[in-house]
PDB file of N, CA and C in Angstrom:
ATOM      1  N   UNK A   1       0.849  -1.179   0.000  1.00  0.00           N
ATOM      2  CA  UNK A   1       0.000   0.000   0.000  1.00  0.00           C
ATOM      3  C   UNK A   1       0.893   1.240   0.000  1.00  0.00           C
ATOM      4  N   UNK A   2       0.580   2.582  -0.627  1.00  0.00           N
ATOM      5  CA  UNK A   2       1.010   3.594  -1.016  1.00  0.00           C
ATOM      6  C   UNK A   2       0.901   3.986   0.174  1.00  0.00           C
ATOM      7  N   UNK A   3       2.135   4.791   0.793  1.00  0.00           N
ATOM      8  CA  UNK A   3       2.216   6.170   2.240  1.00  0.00           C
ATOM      9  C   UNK A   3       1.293   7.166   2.015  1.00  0.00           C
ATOM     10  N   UNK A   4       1.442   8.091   0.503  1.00  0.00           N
ATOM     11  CA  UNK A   4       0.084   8.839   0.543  1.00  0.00           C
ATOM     12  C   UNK A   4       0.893   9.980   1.770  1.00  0.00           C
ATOM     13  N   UNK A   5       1.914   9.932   2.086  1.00  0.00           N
ATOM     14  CA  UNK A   5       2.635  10.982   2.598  1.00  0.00           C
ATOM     15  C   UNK A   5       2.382  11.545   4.090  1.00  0.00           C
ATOM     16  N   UNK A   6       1.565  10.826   4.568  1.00  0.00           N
ATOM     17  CA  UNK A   6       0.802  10.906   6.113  1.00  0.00           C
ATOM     18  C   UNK A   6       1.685   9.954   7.334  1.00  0.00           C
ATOM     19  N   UNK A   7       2.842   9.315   7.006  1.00  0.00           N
ATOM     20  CA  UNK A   7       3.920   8.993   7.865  1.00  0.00           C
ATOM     21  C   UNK A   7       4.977   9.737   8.301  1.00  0.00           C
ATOM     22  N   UNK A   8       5.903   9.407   9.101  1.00  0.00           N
ATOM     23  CA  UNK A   8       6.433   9.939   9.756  1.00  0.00           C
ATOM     24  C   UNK A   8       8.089   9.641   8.969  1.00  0.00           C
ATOM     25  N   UNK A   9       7.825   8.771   7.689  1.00  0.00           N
ATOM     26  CA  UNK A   9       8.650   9.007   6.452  1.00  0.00           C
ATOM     27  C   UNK A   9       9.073   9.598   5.527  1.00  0.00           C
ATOM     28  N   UNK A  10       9.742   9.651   4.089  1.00  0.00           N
ATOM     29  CA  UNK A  10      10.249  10.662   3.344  1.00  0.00           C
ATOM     30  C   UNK A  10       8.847  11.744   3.051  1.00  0.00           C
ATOM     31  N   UNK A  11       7.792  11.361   2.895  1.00  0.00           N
ATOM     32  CA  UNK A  11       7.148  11.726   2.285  1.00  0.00           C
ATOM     33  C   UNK A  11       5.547  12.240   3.201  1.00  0.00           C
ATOM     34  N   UNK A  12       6.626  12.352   4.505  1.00  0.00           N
ATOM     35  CA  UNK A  12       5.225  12.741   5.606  1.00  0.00           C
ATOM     36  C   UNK A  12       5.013  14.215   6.648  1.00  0.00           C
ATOM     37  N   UNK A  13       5.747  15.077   5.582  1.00  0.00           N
ATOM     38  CA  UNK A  13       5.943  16.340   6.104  1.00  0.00           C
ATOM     39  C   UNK A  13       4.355  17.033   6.349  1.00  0.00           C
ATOM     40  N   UNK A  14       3.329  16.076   6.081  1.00  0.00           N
ATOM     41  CA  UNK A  14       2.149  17.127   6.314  1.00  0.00           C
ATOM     42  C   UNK A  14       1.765  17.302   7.774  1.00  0.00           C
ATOM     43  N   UNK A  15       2.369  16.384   8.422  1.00  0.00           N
ATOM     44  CA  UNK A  15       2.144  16.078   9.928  1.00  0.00           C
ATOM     45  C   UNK A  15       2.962  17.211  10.851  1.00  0.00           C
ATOM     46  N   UNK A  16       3.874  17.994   9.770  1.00  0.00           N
ATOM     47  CA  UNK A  16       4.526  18.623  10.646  1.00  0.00           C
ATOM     48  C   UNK A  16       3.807  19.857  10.286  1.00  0.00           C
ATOM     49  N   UNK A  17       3.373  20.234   9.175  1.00  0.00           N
ATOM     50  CA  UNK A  17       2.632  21.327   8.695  1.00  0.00           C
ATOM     51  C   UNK A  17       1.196  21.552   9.353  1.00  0.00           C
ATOM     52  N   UNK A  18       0.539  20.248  10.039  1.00  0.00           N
ATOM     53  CA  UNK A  18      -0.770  20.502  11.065  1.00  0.00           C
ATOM     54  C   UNK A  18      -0.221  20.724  11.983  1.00  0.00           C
ATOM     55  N   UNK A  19       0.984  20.275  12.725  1.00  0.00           N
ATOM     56  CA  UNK A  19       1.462  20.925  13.488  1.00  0.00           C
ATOM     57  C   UNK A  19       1.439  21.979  14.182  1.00  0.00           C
ATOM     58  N   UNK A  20       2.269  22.617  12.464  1.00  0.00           N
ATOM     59  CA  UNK A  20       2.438  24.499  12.964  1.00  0.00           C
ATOM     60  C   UNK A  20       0.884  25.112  13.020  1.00  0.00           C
ATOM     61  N   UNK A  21      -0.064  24.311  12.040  1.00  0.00           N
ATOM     62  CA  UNK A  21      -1.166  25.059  11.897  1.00  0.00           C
ATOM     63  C   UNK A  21      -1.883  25.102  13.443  1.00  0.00           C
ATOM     64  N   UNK A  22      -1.618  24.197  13.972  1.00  0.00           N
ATOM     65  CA  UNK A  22      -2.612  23.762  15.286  1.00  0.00           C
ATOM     66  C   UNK A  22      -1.641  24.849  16.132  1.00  0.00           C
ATOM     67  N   UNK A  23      -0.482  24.490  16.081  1.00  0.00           N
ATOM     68  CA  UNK A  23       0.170  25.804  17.144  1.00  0.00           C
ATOM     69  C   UNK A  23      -0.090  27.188  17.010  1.00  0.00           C
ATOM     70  N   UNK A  24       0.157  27.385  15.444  1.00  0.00           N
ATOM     71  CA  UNK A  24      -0.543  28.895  15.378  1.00  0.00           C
ATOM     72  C   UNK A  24      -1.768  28.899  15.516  1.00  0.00           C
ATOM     73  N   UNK A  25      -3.156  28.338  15.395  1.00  0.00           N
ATOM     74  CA  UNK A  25      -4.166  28.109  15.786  1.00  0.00           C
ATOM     75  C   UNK A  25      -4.641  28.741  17.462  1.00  0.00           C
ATOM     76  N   UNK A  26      -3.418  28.185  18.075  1.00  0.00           N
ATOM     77  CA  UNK A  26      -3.468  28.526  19.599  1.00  0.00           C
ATOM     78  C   UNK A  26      -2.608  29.525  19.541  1.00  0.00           C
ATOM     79  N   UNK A  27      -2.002  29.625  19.331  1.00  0.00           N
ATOM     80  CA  UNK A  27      -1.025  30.938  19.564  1.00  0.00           C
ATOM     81  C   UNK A  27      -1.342  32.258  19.451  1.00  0.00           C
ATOM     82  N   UNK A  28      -1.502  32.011  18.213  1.00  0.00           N
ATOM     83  CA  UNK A  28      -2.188  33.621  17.521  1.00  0.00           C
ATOM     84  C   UNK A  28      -2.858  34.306  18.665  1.00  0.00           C
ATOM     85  N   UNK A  29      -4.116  34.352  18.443  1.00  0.00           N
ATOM     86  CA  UNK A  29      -5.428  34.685  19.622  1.00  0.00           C
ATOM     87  C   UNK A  29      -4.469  34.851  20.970  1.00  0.00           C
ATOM     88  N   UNK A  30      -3.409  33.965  21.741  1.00  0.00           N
ATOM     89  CA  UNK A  30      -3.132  34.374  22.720  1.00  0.00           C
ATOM     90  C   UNK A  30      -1.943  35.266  22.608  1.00  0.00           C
ATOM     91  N   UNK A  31      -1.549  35.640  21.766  1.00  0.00           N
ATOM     92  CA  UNK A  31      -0.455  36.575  21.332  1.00  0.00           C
ATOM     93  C   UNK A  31      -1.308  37.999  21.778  1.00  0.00           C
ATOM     94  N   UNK A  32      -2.194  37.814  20.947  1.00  0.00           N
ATOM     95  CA  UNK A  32      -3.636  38.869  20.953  1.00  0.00           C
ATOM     96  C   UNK A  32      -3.752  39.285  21.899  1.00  0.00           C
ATOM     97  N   UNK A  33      -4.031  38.690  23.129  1.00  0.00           N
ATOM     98  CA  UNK A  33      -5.072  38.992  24.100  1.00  0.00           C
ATOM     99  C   UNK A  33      -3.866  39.176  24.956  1.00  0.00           C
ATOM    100  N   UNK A  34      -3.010  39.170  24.463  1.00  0.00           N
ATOM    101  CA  UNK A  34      -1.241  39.495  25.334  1.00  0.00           C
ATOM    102  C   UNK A  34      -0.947  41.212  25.342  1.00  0.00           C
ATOM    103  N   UNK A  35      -1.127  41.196  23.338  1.00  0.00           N
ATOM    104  CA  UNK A  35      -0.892  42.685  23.330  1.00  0.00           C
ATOM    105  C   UNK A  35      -1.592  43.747  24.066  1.00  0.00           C
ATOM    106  N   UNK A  36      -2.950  42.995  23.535  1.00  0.00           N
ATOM    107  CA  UNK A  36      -3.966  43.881  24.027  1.00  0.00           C
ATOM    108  C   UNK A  36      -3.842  44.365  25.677  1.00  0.00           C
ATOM    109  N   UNK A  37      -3.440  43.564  26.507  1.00  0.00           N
ATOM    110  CA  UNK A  37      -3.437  43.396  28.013  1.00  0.00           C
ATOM    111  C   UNK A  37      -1.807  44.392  28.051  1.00  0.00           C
ATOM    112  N   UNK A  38      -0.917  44.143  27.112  1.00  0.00           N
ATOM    113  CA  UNK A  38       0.238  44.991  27.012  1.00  0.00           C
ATOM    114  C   UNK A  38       0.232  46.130  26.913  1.00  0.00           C
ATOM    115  N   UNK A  39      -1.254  46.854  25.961  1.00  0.00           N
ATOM    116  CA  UNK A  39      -1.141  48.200  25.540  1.00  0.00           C
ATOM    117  C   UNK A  39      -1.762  48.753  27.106  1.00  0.00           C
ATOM    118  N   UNK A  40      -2.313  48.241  27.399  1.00  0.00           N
ATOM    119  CA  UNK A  40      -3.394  49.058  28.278  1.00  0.00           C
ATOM    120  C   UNK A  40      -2.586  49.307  29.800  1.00  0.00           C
ATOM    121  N   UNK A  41      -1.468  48.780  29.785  1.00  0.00           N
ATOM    122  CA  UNK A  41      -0.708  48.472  31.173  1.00  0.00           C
ATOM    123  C   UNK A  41      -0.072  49.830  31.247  1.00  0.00           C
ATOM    124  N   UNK A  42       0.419  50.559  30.301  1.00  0.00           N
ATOM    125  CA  UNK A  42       0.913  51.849  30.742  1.00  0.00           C
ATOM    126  C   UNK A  42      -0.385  52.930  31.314  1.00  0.00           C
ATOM    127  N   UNK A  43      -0.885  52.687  30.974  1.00  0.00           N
ATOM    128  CA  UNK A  43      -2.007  53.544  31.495  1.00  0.00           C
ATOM    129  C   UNK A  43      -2.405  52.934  33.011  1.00  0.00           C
ATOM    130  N   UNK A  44      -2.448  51.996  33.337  1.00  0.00           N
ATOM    131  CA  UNK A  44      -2.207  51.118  34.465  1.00  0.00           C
ATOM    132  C   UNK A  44      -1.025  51.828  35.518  1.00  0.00           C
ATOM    133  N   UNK A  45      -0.079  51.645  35.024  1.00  0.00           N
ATOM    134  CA  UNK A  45       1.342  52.081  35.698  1.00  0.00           C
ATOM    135  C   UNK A  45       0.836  53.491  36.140  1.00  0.00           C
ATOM    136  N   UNK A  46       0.411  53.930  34.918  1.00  0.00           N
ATOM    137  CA  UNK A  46       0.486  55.742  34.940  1.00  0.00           C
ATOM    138  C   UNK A  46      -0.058  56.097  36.297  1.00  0.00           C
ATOM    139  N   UNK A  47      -1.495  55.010  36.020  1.00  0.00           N
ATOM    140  CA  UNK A  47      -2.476  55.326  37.441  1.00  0.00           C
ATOM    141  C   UNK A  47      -1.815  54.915  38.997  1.00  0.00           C
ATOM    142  N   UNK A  48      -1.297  53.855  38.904  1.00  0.00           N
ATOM    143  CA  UNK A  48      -0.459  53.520  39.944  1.00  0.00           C
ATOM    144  C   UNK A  48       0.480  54.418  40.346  1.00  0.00           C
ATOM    145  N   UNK A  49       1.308  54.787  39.756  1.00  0.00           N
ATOM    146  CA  UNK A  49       2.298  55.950  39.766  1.00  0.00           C
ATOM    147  C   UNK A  49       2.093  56.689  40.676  1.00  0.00           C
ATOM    148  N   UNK A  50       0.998  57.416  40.269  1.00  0.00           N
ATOM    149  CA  UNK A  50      -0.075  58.896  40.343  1.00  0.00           C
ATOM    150  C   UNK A  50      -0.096  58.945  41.939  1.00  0.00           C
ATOM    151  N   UNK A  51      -1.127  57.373  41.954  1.00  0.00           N
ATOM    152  CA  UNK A  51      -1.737  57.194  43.690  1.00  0.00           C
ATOM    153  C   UNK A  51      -0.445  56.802  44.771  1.00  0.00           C
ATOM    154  N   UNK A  52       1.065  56.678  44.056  1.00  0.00           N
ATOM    155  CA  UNK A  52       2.343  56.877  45.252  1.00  0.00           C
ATOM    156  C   UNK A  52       2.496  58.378  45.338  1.00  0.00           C
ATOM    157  N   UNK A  53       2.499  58.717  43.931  1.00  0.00           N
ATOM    158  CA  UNK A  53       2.936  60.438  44.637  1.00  0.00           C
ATOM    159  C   UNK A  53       2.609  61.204  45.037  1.00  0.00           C
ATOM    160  N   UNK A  54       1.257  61.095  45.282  1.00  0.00           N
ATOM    161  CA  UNK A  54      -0.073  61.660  45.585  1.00  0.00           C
ATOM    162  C   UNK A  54       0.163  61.289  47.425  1.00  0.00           C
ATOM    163  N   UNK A  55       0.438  59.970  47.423  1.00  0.00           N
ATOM    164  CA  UNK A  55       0.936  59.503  49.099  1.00  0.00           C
ATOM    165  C   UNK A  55       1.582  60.255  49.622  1.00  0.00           C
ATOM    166  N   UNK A  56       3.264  59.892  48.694  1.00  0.00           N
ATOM    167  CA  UNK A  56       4.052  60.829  49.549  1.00  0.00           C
ATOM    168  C   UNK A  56       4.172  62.089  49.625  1.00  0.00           C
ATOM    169  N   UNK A  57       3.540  62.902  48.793  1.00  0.00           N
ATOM    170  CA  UNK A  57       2.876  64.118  49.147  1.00  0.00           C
ATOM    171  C   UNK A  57       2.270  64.508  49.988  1.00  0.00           C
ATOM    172  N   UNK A  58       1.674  63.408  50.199  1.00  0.00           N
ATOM    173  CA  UNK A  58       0.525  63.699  51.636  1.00  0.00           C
ATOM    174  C   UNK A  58       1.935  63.735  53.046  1.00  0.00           C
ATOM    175  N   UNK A  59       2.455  62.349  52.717  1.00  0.00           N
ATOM    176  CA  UNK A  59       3.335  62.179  53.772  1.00  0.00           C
ATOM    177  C   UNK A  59       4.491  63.433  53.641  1.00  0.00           C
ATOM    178  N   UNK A  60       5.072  64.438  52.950  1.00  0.00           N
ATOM    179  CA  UNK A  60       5.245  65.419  53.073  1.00  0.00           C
ATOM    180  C   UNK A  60       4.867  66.425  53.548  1.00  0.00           C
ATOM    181  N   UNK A  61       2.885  66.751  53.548  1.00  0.00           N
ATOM    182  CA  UNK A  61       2.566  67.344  54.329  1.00  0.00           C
ATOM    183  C   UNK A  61       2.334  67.129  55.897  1.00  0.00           C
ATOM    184  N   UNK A  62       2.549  65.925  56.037  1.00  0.00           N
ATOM    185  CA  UNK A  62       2.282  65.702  57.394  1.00  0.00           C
ATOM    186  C   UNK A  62       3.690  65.989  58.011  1.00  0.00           C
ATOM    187  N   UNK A  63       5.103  66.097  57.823  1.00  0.00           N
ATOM    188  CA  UNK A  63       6.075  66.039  58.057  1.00  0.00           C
ATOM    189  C   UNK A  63       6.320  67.499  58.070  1.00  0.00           C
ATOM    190  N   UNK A  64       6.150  68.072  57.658  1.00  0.00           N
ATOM    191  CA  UNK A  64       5.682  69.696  57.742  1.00  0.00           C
ATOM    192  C   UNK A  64       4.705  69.989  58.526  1.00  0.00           C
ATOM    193  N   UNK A  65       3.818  69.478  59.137  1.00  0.00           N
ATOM    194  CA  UNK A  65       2.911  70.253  59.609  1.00  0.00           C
ATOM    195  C   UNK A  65       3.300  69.710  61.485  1.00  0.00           C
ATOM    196  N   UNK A  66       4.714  68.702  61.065  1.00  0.00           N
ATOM    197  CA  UNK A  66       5.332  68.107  62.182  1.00  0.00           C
ATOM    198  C   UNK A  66       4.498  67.125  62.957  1.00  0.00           C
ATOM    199  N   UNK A  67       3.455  66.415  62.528  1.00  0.00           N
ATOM    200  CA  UNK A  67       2.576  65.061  62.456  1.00  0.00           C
ATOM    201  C   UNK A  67       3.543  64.105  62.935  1.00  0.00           C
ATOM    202  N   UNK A  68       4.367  63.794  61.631  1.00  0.00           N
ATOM    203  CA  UNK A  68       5.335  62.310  61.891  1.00  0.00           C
ATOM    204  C   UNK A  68       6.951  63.460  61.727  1.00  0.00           C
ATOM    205  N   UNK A  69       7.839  62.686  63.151  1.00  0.00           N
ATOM    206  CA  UNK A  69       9.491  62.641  62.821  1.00  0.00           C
ATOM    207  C   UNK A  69      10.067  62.327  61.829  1.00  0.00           C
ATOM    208  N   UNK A  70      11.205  62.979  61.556  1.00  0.00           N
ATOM    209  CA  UNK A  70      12.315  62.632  60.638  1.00  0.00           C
ATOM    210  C   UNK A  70      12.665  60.964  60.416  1.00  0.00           C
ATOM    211  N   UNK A  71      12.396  60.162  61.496  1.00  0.00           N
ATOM    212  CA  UNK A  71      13.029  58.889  61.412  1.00  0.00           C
ATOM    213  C   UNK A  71      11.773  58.401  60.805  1.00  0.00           C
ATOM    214  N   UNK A  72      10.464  58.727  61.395  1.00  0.00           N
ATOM    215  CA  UNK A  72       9.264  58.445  60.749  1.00  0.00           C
ATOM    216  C   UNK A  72       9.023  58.498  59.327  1.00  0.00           C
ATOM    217  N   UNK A  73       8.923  59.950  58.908  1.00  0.00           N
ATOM    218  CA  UNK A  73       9.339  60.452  57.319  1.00  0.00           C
ATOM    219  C   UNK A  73      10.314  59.347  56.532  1.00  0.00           C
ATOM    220  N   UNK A  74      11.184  59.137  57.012  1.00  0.00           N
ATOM    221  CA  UNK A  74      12.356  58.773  55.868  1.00  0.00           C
ATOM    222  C   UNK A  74      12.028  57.100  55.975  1.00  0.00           C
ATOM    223  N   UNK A  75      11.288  56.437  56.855  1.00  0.00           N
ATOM    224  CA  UNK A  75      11.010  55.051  57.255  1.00  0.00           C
ATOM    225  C   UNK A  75       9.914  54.614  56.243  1.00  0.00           C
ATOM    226  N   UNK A  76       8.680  55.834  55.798  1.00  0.00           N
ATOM    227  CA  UNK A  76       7.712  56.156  55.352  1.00  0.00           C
ATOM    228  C   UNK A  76       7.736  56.607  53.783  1.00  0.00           C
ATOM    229  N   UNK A  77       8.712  57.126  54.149  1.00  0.00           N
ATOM    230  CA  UNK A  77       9.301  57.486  52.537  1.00  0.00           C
ATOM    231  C   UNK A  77      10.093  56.083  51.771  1.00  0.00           C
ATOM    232  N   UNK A  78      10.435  55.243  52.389  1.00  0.00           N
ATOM    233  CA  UNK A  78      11.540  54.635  51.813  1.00  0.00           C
ATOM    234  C   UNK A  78       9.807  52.911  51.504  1.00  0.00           C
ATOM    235  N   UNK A  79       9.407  53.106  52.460  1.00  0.00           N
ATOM    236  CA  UNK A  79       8.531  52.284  52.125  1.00  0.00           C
ATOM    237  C   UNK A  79       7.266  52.686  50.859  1.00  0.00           C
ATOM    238  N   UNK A  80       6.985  53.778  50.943  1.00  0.00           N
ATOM    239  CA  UNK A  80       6.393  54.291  49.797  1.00  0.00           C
ATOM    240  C   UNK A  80       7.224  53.852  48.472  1.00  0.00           C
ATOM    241  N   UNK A  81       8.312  54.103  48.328  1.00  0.00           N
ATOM    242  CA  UNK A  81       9.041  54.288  46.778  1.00  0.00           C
ATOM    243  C   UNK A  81       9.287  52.919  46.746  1.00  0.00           C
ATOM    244  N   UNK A  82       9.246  51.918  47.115  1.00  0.00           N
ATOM    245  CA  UNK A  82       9.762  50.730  47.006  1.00  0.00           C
ATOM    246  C   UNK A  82       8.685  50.075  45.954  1.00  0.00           C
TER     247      UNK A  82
END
């Protein structure tokens, strides 16, 4: 009987070609839903950012208005930026 090229012989490269198709199949779409989740993260950060400096601002004013000590401040500060 004829291979017909569906072995894993000279003549059975289609097995490797469903392969890639089945991998890119899955891949693709999660590449996708990668970027997509990628673009939107700076705007993410941005917001995160925002709500530390916005903190230690606060914790600046309290350090000025002599609320919390110097050892306090800089204990407070160092845990904020981290």
């Amino acid at each position: 009987m004829m291979n017909w090229g569906y072995g894993w012989g000279p003549g059975g490269w289609s097995w490797w070609w469903m392969g890639l198709a089945m991998l890119a199949n899955w891949l693709l779409p999660l590449l996708l839903i990668a970027l997509v989740i990628w673009a939107l993260l700076p705007g993410l950060r941005r917001h995160a950012a925002a709500g530390r400096s916005d903190a230690l601002e606060v914790l600046r004013q309290r350090y000025a208005r002599g609320e919390v000590t110097s050892e306090e401040f800089r204990r407070m500060k160092e845990e904020l930026q981290k």
